[in-house]
PDB file of N, CA and C in Angstrom:
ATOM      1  N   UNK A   1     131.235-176.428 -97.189  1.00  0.00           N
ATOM      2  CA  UNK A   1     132.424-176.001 -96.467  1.00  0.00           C
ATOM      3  C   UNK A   1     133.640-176.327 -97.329  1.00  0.00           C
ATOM      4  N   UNK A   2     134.350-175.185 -97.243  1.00  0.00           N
ATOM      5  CA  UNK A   2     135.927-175.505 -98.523  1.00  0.00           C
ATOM      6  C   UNK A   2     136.759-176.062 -97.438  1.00  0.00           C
ATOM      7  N   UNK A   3     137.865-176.867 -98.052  1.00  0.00           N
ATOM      8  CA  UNK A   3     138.771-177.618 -97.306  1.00  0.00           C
ATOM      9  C   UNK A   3     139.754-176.427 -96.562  1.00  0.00           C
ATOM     10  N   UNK A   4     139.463-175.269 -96.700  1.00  0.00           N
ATOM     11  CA  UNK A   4     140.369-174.083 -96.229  1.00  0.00           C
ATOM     12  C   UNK A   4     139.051-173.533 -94.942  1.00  0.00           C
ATOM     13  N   UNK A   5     138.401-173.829 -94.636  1.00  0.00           N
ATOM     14  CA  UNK A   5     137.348-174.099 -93.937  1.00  0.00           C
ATOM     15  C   UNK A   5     137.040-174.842 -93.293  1.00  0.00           C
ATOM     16  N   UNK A   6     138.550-176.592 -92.647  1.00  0.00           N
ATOM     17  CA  UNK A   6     138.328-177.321 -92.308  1.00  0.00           C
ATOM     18  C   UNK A   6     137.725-178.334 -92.616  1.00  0.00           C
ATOM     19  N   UNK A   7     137.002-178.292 -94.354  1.00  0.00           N
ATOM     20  CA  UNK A   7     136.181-180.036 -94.350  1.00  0.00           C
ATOM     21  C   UNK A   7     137.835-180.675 -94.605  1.00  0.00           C
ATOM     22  N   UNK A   8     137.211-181.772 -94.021  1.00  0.00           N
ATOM     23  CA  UNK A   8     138.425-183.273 -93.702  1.00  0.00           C
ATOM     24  C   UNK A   8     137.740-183.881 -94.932  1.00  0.00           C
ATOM     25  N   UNK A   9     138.609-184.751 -95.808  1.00  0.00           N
ATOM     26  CA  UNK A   9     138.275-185.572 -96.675  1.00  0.00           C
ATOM     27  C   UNK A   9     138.322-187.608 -95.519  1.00  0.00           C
ATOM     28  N   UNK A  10     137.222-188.161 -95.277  1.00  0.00           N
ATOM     29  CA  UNK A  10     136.904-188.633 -94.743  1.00  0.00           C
ATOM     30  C   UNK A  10     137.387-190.383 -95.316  1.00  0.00           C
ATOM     31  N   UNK A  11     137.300-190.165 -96.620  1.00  0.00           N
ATOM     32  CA  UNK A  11     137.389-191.357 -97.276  1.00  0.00           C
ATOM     33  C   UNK A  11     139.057-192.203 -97.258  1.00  0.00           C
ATOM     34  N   UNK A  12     140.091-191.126 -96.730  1.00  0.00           N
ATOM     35  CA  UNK A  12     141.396-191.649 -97.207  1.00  0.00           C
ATOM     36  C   UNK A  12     142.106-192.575 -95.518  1.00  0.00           C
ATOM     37  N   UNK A  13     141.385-191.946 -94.184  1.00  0.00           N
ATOM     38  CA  UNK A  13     141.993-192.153 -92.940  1.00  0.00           C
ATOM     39  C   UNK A  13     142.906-191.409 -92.471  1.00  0.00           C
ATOM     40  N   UNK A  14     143.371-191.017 -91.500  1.00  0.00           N
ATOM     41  CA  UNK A  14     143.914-190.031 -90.726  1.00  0.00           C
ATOM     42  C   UNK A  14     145.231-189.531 -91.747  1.00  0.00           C
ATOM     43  N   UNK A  15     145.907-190.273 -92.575  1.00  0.00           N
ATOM     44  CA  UNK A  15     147.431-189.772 -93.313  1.00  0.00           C
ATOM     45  C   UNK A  15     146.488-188.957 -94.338  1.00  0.00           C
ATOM     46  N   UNK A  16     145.373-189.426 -94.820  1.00  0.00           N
ATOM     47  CA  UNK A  16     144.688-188.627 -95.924  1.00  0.00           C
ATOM     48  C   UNK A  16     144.181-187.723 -95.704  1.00  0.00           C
ATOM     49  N   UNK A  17     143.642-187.492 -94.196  1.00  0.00           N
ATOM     50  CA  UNK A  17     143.176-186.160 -93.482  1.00  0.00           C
ATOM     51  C   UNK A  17     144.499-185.272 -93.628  1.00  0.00           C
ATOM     52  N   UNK A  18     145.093-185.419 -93.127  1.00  0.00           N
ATOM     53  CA  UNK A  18     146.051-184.617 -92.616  1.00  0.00           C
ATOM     54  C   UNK A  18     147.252-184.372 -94.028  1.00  0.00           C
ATOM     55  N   UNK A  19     146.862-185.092 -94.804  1.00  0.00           N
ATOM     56  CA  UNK A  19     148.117-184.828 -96.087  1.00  0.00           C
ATOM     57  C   UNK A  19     149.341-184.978 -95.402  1.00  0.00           C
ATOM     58  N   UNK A  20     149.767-186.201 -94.508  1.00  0.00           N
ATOM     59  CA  UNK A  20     151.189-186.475 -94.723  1.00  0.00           C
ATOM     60  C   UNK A  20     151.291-188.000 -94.836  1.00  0.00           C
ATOM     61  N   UNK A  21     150.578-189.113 -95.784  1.00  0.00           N
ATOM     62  CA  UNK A  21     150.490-190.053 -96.080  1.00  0.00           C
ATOM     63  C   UNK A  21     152.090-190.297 -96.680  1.00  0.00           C
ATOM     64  N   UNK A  22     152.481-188.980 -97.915  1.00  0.00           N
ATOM     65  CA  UNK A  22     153.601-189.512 -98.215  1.00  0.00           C
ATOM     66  C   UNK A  22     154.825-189.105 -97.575  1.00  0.00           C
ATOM     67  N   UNK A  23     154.700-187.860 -96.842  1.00  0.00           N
ATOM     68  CA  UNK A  23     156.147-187.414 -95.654  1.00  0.00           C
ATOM     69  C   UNK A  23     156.399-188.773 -94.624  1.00  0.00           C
ATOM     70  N   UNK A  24     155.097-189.074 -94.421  1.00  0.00           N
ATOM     71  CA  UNK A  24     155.389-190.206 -93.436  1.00  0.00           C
ATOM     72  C   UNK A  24     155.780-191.765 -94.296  1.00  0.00           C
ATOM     73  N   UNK A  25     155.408-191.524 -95.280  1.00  0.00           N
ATOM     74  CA  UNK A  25     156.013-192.995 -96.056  1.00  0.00           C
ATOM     75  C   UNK A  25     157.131-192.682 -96.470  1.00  0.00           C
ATOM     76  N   UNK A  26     157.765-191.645 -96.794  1.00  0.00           N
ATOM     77  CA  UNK A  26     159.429-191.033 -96.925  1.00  0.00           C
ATOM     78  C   UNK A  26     160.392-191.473 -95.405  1.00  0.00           C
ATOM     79  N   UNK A  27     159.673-190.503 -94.451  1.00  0.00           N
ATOM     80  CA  UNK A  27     160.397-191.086 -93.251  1.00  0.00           C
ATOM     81  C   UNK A  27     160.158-192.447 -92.856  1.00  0.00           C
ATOM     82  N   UNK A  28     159.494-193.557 -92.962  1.00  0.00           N
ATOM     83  CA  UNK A  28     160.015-194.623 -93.039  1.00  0.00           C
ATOM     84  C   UNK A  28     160.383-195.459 -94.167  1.00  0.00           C
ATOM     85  N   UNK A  29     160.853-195.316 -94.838  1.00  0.00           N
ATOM     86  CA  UNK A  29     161.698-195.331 -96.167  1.00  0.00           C
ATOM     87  C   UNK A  29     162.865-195.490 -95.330  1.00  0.00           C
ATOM     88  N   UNK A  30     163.212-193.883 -94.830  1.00  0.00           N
ATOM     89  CA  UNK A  30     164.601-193.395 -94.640  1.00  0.00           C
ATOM     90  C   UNK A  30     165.050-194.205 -93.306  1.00  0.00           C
ATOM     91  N   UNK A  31     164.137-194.905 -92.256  1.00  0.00           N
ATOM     92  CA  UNK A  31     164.020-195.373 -91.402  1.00  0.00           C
ATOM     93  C   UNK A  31     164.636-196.648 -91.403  1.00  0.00           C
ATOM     94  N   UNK A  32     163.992-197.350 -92.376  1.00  0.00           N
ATOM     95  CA  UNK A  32     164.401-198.790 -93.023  1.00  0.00           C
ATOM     96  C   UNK A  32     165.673-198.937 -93.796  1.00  0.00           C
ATOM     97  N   UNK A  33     165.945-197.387 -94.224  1.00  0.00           N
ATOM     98  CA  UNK A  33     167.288-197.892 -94.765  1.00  0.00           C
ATOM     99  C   UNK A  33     168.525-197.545 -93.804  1.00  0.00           C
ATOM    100  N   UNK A  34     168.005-197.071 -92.419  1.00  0.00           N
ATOM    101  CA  UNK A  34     169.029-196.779 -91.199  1.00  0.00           C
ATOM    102  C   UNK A  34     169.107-197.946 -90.897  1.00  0.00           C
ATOM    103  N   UNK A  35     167.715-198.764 -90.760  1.00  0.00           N
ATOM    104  CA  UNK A  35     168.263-199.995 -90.171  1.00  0.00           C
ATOM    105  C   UNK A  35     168.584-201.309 -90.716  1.00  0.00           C
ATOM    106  N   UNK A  36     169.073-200.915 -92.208  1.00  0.00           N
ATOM    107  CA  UNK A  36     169.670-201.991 -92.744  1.00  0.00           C
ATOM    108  C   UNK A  36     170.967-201.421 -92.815  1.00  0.00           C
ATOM    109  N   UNK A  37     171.195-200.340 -92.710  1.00  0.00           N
ATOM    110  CA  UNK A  37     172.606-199.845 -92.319  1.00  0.00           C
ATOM    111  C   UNK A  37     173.279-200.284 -91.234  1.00  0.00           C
ATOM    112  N   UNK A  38     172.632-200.197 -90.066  1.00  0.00           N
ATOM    113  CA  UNK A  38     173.242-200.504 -88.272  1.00  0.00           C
ATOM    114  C   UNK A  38     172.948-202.053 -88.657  1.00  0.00           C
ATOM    115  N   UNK A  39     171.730-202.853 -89.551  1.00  0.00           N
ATOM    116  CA  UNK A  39     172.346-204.697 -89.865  1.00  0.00           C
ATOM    117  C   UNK A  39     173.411-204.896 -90.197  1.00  0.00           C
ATOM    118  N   UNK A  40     174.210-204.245 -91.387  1.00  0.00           N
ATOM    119  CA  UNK A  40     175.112-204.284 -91.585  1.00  0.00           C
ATOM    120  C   UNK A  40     176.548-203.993 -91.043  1.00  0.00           C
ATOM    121  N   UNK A  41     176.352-203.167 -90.215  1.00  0.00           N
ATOM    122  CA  UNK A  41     177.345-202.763 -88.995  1.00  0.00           C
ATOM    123  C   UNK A  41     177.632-203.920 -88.286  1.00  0.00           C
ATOM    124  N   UNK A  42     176.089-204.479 -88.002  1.00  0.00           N
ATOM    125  CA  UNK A  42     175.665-205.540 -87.045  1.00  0.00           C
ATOM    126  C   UNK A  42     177.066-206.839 -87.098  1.00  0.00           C
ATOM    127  N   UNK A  43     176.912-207.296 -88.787  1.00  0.00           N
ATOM    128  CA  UNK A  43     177.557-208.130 -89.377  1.00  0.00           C
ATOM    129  C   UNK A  43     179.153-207.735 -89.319  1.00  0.00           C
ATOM    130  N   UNK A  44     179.502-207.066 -89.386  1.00  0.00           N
ATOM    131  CA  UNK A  44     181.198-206.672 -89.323  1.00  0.00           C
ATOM    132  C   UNK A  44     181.304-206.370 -87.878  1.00  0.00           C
ATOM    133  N   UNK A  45     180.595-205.737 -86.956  1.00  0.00           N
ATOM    134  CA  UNK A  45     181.259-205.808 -85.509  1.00  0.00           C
ATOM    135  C   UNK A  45     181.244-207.421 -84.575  1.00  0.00           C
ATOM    136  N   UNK A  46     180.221-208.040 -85.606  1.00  0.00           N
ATOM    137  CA  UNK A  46     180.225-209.985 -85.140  1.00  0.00           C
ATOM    138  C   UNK A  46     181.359-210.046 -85.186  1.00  0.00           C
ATOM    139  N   UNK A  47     181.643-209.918 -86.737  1.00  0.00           N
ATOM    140  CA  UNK A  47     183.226-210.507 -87.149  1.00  0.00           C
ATOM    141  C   UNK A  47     184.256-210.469 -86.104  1.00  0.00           C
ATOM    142  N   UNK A  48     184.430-209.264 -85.959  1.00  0.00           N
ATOM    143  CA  UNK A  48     185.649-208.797 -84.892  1.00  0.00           C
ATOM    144  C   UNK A  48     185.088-208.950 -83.259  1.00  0.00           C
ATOM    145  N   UNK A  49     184.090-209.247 -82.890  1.00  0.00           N
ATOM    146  CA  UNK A  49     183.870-210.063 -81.547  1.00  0.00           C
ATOM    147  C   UNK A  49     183.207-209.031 -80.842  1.00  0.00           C
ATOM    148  N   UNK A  50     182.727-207.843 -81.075  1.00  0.00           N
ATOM    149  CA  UNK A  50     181.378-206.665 -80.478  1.00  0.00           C
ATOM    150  C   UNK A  50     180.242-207.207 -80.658  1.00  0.00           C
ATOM    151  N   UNK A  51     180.228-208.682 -79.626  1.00  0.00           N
ATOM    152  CA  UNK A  51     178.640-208.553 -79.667  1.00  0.00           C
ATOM    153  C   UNK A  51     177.331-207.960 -79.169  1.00  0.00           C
ATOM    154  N   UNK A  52     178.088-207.044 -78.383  1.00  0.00           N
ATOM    155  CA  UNK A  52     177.142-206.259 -77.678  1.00  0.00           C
ATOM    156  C   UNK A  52     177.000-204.920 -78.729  1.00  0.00           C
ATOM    157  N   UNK A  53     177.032-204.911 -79.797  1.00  0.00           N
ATOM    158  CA  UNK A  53     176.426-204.235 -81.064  1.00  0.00           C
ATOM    159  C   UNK A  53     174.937-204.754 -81.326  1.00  0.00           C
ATOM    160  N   UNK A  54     175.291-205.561 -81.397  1.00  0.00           N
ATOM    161  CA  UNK A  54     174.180-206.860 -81.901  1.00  0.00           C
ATOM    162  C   UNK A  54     172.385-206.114 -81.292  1.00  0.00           C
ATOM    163  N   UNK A  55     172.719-206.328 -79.674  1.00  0.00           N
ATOM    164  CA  UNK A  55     171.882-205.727 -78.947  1.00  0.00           C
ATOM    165  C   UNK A  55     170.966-204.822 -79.453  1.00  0.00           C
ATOM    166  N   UNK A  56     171.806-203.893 -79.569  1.00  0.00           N
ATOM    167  CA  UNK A  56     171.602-202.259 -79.589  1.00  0.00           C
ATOM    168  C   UNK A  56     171.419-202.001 -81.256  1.00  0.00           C
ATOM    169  N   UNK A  57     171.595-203.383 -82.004  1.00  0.00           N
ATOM    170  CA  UNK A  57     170.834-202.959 -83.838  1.00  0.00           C
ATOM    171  C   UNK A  57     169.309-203.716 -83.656  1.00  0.00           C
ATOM    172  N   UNK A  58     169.606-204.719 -83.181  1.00  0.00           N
ATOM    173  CA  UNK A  58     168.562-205.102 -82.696  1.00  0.00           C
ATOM    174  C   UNK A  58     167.232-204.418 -82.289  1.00  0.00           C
ATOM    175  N   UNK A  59     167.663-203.576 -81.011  1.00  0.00           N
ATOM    176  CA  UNK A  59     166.348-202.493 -80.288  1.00  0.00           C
ATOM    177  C   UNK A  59     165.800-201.531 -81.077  1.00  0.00           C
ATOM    178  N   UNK A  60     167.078-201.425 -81.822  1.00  0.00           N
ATOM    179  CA  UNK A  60     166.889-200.193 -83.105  1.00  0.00           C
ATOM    180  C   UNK A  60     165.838-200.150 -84.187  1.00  0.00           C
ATOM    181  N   UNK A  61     166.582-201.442 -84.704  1.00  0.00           N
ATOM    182  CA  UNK A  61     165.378-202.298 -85.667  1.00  0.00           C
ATOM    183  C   UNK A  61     163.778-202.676 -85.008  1.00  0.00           C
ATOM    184  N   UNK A  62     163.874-203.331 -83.550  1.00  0.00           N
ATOM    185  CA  UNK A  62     162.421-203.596 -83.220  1.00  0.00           C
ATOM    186  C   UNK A  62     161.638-201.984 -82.989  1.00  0.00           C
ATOM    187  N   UNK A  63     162.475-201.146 -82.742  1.00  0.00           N
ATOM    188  CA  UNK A  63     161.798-199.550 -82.493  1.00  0.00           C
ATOM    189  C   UNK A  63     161.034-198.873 -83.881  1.00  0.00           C
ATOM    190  N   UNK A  64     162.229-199.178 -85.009  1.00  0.00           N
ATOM    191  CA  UNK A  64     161.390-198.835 -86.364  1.00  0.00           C
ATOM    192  C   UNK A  64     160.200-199.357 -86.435  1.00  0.00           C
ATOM    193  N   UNK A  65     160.333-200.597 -86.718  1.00  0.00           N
ATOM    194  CA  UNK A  65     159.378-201.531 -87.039  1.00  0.00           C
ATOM    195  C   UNK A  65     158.259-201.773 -86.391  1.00  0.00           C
ATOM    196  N   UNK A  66     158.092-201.217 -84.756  1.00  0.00           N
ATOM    197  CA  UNK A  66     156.841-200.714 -84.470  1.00  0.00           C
ATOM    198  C   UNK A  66     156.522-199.520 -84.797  1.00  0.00           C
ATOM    199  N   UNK A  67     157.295-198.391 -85.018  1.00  0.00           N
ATOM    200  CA  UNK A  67     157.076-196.883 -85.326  1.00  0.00           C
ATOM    201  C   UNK A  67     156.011-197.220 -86.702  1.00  0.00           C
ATOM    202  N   UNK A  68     156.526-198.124 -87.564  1.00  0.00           N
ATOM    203  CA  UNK A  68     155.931-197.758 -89.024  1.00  0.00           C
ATOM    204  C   UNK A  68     154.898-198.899 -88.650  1.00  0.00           C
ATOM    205  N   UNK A  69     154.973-199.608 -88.257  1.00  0.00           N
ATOM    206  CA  UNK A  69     153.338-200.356 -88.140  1.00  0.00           C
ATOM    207  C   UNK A  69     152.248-199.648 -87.166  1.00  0.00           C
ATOM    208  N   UNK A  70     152.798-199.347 -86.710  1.00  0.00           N
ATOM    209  CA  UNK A  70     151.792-198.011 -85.716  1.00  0.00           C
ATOM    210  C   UNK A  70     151.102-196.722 -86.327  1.00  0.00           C
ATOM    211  N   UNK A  71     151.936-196.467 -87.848  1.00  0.00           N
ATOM    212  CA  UNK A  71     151.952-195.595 -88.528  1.00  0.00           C
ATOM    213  C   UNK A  71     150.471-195.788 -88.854  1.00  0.00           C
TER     214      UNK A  71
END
């Protein structure tokens, strides 16, 4: 059976089935560098006394960070 015929290459796990091992390691790339962006936000809205920023980089960050370990 040709891979245009449906054989799955079995050996790599579901990102290797499906050929988006590296789209999905791009989007969390791009993921991780949003949320060192909104850390950094994090740090200058402290300054000036928005701590209810804090929160909401926070949820942000714990949301990535299960997205890509789930990955």
């Amino acid at each position: 059976m040709s891979e245009k015929d449906g054989e799955v290459d079995l050996r790599g796990g579901a990102a290797a089935k499906t050929r988006w091992a590296e789209p999905a390691r791009a989007a969390a790339n791009r993921m991780m560098g949003v949320s060192a962006e909104l850390a950094g936000q994090e740090a200058v809205m402290s300054v000036i006394g928005k701590n209810h920023v804090s929160d909401t980089v926070k949820a942000v960050d714990r949301a990535w960070r299960s997205l890509i370990t789930n990955m």
